[in-house]
N, C-alpha and C. Protein backbone atom coordinates (compact mmCIF):
# COMPACT_ATOMS: atom_id res chain seq x y z
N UNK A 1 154.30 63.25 -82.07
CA UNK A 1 155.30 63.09 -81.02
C UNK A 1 155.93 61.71 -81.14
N UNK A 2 157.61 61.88 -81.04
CA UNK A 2 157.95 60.42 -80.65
C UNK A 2 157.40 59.54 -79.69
N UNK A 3 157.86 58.29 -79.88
CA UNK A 3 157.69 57.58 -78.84
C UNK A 3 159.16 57.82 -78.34
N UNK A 4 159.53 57.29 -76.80
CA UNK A 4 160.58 57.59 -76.36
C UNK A 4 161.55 55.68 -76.06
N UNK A 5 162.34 55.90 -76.44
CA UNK A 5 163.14 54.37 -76.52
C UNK A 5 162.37 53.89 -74.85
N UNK A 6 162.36 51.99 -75.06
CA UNK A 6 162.25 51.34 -73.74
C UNK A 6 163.39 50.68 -73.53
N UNK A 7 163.39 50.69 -72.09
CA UNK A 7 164.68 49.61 -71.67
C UNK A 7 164.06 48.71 -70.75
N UNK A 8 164.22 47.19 -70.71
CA UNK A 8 164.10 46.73 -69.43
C UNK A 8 165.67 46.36 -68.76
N UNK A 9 165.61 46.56 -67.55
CA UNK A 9 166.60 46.06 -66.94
C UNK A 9 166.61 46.20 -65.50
N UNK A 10 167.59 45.24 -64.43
CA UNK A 10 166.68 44.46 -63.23
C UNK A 10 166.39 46.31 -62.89
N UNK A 11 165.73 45.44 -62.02
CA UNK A 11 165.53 46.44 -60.77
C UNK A 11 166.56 47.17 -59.63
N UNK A 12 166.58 47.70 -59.40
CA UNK A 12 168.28 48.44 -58.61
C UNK A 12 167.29 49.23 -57.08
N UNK A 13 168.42 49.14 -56.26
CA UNK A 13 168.61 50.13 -55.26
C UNK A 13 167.32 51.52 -55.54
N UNK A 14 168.23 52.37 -56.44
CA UNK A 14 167.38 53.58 -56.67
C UNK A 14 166.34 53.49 -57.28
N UNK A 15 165.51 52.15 -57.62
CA UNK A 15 164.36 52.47 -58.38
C UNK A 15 162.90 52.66 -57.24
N UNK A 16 163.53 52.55 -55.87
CA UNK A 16 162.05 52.24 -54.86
C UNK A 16 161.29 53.23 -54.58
N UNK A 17 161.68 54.63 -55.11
CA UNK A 17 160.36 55.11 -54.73
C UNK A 17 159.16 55.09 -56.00
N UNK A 18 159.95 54.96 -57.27
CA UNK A 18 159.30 54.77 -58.44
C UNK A 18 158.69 53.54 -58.20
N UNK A 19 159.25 52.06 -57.78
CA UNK A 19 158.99 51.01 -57.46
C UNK A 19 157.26 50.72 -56.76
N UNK A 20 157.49 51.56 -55.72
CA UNK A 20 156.73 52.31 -54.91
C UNK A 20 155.41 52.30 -55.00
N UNK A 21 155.66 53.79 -56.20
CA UNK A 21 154.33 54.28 -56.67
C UNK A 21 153.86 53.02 -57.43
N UNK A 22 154.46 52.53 -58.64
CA UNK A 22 153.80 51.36 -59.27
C UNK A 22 153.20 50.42 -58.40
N UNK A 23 153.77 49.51 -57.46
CA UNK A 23 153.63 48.89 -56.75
C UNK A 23 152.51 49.22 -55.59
N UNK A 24 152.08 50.59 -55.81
CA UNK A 24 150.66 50.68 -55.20
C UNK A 24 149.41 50.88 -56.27
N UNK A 25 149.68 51.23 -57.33
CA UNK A 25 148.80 51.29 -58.68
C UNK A 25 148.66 49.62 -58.95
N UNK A 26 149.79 48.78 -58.89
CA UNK A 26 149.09 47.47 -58.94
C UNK A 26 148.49 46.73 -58.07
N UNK A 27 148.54 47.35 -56.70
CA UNK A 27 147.83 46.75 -55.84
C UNK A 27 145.95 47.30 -56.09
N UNK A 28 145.85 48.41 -56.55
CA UNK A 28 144.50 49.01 -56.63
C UNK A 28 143.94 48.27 -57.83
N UNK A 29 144.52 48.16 -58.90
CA UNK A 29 144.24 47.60 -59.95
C UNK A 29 143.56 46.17 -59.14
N UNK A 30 144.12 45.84 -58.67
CA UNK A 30 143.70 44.31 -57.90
C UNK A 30 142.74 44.73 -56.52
N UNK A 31 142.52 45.88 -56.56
CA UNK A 31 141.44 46.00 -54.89
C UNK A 31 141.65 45.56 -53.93
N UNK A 32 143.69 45.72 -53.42
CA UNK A 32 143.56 45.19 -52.08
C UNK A 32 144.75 45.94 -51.52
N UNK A 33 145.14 45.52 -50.61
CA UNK A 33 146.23 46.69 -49.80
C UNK A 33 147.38 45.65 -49.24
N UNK A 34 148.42 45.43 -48.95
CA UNK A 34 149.09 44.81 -48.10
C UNK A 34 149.80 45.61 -46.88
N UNK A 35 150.14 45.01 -45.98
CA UNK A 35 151.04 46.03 -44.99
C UNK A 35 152.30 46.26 -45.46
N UNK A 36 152.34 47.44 -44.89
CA UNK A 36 154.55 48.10 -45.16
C UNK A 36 154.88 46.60 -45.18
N UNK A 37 154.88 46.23 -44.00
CA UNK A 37 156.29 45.18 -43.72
C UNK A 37 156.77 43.85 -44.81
N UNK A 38 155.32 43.70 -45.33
CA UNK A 38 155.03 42.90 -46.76
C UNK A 38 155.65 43.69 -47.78
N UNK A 39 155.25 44.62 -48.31
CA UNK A 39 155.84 45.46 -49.24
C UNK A 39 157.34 45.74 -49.10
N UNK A 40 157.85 46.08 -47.85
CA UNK A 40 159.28 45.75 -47.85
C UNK A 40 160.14 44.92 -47.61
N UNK A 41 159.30 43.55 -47.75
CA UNK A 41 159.92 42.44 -47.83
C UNK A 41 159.68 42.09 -49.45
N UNK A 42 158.75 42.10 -50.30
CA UNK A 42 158.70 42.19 -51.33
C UNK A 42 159.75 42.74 -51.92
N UNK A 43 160.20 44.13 -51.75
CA UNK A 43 161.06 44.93 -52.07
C UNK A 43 162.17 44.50 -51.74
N UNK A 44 162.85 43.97 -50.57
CA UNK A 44 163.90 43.19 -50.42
C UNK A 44 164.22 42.12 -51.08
N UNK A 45 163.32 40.74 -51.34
CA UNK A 45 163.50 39.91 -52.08
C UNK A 45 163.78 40.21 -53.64
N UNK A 46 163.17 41.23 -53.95
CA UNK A 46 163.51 42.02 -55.36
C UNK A 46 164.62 41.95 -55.51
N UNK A 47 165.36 42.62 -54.88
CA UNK A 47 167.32 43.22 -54.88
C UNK A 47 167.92 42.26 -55.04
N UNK A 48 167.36 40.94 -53.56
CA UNK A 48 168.22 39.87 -53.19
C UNK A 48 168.52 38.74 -54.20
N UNK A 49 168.04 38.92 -55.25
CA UNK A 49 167.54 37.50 -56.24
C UNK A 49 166.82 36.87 -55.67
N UNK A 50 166.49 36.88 -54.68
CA UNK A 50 165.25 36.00 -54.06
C UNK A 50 163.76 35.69 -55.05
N UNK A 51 163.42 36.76 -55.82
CA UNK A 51 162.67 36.89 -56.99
C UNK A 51 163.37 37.61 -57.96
N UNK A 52 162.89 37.22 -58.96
CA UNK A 52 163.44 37.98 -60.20
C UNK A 52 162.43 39.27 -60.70
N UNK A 53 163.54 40.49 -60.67
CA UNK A 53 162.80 42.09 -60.56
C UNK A 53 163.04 42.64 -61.47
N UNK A 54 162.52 43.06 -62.63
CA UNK A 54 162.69 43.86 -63.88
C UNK A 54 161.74 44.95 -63.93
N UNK A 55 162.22 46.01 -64.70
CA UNK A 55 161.65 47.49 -64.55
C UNK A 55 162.00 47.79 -65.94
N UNK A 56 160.77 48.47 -66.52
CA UNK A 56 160.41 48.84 -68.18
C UNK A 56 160.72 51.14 -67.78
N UNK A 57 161.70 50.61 -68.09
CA UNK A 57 161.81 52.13 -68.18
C UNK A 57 162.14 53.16 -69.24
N UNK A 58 161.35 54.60 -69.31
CA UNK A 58 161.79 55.21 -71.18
C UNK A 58 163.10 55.71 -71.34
N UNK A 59 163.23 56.54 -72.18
CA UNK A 59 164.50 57.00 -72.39
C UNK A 59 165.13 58.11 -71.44
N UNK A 60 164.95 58.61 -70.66
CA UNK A 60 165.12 59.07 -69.63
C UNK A 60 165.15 58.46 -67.91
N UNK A 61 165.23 57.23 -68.63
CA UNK A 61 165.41 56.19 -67.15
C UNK A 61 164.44 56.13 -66.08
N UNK A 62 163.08 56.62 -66.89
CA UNK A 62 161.97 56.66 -65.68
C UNK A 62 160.91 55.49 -65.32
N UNK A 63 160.98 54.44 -64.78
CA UNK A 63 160.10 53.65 -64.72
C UNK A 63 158.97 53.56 -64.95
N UNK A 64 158.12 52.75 -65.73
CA UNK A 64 157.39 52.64 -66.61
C UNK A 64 155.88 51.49 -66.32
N UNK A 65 156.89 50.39 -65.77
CA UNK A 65 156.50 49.33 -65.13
C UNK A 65 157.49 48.01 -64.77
N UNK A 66 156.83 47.17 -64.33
CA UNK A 66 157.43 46.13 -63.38
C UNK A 66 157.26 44.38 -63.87
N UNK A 67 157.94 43.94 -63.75
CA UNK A 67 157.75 42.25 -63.47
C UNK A 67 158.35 41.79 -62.45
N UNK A 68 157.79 40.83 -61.91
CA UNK A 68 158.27 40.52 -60.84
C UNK A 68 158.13 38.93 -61.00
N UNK A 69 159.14 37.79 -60.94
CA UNK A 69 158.79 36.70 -61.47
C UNK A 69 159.76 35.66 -60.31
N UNK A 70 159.51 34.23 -60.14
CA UNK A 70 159.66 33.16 -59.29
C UNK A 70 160.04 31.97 -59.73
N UNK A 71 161.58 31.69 -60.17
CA UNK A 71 162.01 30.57 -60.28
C UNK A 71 162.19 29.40 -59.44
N UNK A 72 161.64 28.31 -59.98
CA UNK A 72 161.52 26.87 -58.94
C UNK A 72 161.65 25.88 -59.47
N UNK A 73 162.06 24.99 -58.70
CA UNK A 73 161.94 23.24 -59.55
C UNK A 73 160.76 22.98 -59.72
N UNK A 74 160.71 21.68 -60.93
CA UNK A 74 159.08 21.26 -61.17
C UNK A 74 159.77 19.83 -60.84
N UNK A 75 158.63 19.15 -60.74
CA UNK A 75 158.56 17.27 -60.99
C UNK A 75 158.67 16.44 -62.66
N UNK A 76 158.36 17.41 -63.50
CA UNK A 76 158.27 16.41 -64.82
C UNK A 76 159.92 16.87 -65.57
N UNK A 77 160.70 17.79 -65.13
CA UNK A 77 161.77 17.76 -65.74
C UNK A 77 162.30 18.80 -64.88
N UNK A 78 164.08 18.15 -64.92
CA UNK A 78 165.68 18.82 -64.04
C UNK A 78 165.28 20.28 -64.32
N UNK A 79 164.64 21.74 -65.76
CA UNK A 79 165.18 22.24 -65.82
C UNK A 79 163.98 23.38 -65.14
N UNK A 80 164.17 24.14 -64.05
CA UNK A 80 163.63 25.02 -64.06
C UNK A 80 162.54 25.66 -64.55
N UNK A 81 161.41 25.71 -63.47
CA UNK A 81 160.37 26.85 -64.46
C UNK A 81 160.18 28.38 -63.79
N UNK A 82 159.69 29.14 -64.59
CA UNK A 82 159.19 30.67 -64.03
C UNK A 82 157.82 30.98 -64.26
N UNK A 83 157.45 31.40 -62.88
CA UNK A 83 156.23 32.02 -62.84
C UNK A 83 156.32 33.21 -62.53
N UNK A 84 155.66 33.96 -63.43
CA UNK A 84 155.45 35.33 -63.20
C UNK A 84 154.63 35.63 -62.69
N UNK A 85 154.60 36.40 -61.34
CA UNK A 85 153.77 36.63 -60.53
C UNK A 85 153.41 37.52 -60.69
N UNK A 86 153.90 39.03 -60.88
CA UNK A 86 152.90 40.56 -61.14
C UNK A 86 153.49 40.66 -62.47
N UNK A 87 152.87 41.42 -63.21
CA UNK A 87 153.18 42.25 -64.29
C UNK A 87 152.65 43.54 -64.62
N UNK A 88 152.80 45.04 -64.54
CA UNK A 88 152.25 46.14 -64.25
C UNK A 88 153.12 46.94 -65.05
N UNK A 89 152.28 47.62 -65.87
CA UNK A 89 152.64 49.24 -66.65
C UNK A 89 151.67 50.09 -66.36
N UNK A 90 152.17 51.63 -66.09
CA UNK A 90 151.42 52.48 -65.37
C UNK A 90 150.00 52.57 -66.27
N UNK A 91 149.10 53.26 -66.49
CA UNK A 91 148.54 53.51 -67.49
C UNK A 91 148.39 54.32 -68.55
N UNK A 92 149.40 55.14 -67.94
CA UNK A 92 149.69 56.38 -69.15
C UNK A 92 150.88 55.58 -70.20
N UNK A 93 151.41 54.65 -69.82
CA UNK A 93 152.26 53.84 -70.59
C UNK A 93 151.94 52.75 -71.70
N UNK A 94 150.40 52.52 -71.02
CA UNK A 94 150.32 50.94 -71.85
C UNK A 94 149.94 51.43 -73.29
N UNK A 95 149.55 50.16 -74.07
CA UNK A 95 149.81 50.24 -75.39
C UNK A 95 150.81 50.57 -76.01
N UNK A 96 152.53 50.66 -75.72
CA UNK A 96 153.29 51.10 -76.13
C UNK A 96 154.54 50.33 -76.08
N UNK A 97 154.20 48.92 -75.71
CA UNK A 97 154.57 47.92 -75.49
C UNK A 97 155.78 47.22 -74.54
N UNK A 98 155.27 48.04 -73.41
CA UNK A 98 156.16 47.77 -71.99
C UNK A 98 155.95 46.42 -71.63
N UNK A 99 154.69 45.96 -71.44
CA UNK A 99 154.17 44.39 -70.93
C UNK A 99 154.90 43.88 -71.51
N UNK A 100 154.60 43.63 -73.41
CA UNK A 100 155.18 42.67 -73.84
C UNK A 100 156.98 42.80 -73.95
N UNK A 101 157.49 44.01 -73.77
CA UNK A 101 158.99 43.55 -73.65
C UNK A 101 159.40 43.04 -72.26
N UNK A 102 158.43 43.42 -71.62
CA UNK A 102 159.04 42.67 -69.76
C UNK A 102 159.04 41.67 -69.98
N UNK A 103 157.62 40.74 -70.53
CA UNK A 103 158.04 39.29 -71.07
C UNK A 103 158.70 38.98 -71.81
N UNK A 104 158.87 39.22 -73.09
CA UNK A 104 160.18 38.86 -73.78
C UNK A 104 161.56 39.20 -72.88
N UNK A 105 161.96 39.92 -72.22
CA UNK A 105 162.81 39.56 -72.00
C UNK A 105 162.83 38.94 -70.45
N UNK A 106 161.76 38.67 -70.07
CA UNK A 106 161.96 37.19 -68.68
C UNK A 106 162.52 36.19 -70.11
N UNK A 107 161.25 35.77 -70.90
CA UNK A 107 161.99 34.67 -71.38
C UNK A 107 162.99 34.70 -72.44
N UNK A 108 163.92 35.57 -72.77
CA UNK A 108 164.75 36.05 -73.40
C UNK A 108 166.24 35.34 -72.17
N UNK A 109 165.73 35.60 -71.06
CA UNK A 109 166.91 34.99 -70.07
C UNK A 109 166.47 33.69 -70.01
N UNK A 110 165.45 32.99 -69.91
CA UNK A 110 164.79 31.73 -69.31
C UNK A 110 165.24 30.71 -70.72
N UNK A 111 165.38 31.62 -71.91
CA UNK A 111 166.16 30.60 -73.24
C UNK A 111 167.33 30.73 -72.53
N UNK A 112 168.23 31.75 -71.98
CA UNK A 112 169.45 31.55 -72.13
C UNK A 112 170.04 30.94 -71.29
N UNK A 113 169.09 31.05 -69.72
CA UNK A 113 169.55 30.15 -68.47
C UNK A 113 169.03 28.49 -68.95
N UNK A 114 168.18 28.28 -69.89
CA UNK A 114 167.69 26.60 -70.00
C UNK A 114 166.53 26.74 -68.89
N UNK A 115 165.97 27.25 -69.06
CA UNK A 115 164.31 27.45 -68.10
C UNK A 115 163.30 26.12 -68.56
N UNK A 116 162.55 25.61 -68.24
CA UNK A 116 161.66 24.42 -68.88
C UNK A 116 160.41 25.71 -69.77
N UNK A 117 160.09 26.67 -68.91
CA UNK A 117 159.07 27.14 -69.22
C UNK A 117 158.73 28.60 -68.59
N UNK A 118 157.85 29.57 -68.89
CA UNK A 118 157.79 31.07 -67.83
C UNK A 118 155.77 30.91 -68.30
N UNK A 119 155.37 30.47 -66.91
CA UNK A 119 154.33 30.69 -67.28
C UNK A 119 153.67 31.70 -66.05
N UNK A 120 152.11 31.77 -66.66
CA UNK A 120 151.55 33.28 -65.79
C UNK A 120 150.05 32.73 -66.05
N UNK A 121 149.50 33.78 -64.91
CA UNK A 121 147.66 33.69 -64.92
C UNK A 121 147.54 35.31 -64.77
N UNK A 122 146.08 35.25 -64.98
CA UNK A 122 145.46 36.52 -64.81
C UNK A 122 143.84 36.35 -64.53
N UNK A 123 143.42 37.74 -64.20
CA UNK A 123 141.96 37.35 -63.89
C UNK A 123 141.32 36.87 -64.80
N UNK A 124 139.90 36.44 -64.97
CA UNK A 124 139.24 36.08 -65.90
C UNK A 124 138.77 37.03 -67.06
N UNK A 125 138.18 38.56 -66.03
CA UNK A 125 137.82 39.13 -66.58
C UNK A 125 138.74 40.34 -67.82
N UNK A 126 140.09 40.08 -66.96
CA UNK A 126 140.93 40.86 -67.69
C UNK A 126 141.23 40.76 -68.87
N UNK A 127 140.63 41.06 -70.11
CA UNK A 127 140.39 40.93 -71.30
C UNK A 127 141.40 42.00 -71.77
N UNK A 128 141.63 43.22 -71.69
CA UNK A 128 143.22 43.69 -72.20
C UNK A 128 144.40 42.93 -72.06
N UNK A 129 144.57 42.54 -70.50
CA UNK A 129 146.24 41.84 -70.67
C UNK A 129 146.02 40.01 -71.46
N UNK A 130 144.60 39.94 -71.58
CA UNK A 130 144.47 38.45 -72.25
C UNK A 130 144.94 39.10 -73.65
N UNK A 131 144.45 40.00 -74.25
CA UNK A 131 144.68 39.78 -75.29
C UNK A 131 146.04 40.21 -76.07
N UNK A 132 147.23 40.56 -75.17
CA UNK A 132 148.50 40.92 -75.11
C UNK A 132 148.99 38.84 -74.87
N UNK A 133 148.68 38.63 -74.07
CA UNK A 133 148.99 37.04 -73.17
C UNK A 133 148.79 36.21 -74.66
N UNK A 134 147.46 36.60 -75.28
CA UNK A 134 147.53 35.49 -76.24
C UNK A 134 148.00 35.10 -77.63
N UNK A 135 148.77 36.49 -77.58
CA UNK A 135 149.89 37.01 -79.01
C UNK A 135 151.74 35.98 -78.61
N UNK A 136 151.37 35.91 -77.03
CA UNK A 136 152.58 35.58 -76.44
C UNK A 136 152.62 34.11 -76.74
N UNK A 137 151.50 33.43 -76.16
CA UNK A 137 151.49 32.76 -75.04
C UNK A 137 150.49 31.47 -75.50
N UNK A 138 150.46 30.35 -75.20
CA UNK A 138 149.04 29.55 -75.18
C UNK A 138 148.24 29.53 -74.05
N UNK A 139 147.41 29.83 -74.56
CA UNK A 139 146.05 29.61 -73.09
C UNK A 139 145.87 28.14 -73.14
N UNK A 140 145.82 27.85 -71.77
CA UNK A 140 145.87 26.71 -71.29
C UNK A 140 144.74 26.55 -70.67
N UNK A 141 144.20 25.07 -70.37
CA UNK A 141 142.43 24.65 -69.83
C UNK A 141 142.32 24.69 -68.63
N UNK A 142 143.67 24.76 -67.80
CA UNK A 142 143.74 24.49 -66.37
C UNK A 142 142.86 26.09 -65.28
N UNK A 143 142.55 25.34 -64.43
CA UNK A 143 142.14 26.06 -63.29
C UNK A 143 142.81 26.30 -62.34
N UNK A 144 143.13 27.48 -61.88
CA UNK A 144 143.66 27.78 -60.20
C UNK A 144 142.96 27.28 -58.77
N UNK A 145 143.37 26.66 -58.36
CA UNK A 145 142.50 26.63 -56.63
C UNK A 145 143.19 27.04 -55.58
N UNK A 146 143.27 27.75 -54.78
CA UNK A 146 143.47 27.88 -53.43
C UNK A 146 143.04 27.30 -52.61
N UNK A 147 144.26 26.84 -51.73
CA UNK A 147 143.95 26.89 -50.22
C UNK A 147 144.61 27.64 -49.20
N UNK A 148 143.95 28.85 -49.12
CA UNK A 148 145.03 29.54 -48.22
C UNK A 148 145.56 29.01 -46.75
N UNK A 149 146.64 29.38 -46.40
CA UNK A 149 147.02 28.50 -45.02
C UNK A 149 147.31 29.19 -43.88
């Protein structure tokens, strides 16, 4: 069987109920739930540019999976960085290289806007998307801390 062509491109209006479903497969993947009103503010900021929303979809325009990523100023230089905050392909999808074109093309724009950098975390234990991350990417020594507020 073929594989079927990928596209990424943003996120639109009509992608929310597909949006949706993914967007509750990545919440399980992570073991937690948020309320509607979160999720449709999520979903709003998507549209608004408020975050930056890309969708890996096949040749039949069916969504596939998601990035969802957060441009901001830093302190050590004028130009912009991105953090990518989710990254999700269904599972009947992966291995077929949806993840890695969602990232290539965040930073496919982040060369072309002059971005400083698009960086990302993941769990510790997540040893599949590490080993996609580290074809990309340098692993770095740093630690996360929270303080929630």
């Amino acid at each position: 069987m073929e594989k079927s062509p990928l596209t990424i491109r943003p996120l639109e209006t009509r992608d929310r109920a597909a949006w949706d479903g993914l967007w509750a497969g990545y919440l399980a993947f992570y073991e937690t739930a948020l309320a509607p009103e979160v999720t449709g503010d999520t979903w709003a900021r998507l549209l608004s540019g408020a975050l930056i929303g890309l969708v890996a979809v096949d040749g039949e325009d069916r969504p596939l999976g998601f990035a969802h990523a957060l441009l901001h100023a830093g302190t050590w230089s004028p130009k912009p960085l991105c953090y990518l905050e989710d990254l999700f392909v269904l599972p009947k999808a992966r291995g077929q290289g949806a993840a890695r074109a969602l990232i290539e093309a965040l930073a496919a724009r982040g060369r072309k806007e002059g971005w400083l950098r698009l960086y990302w975390q993941t769990a510790r234990d997540n040893a599949t998307a590490q080993a996609l991350y580290d074809k990309l990417a340098t692993r770095t020594n740093w630690l996360r801390y929270d303080l929630d507020l």
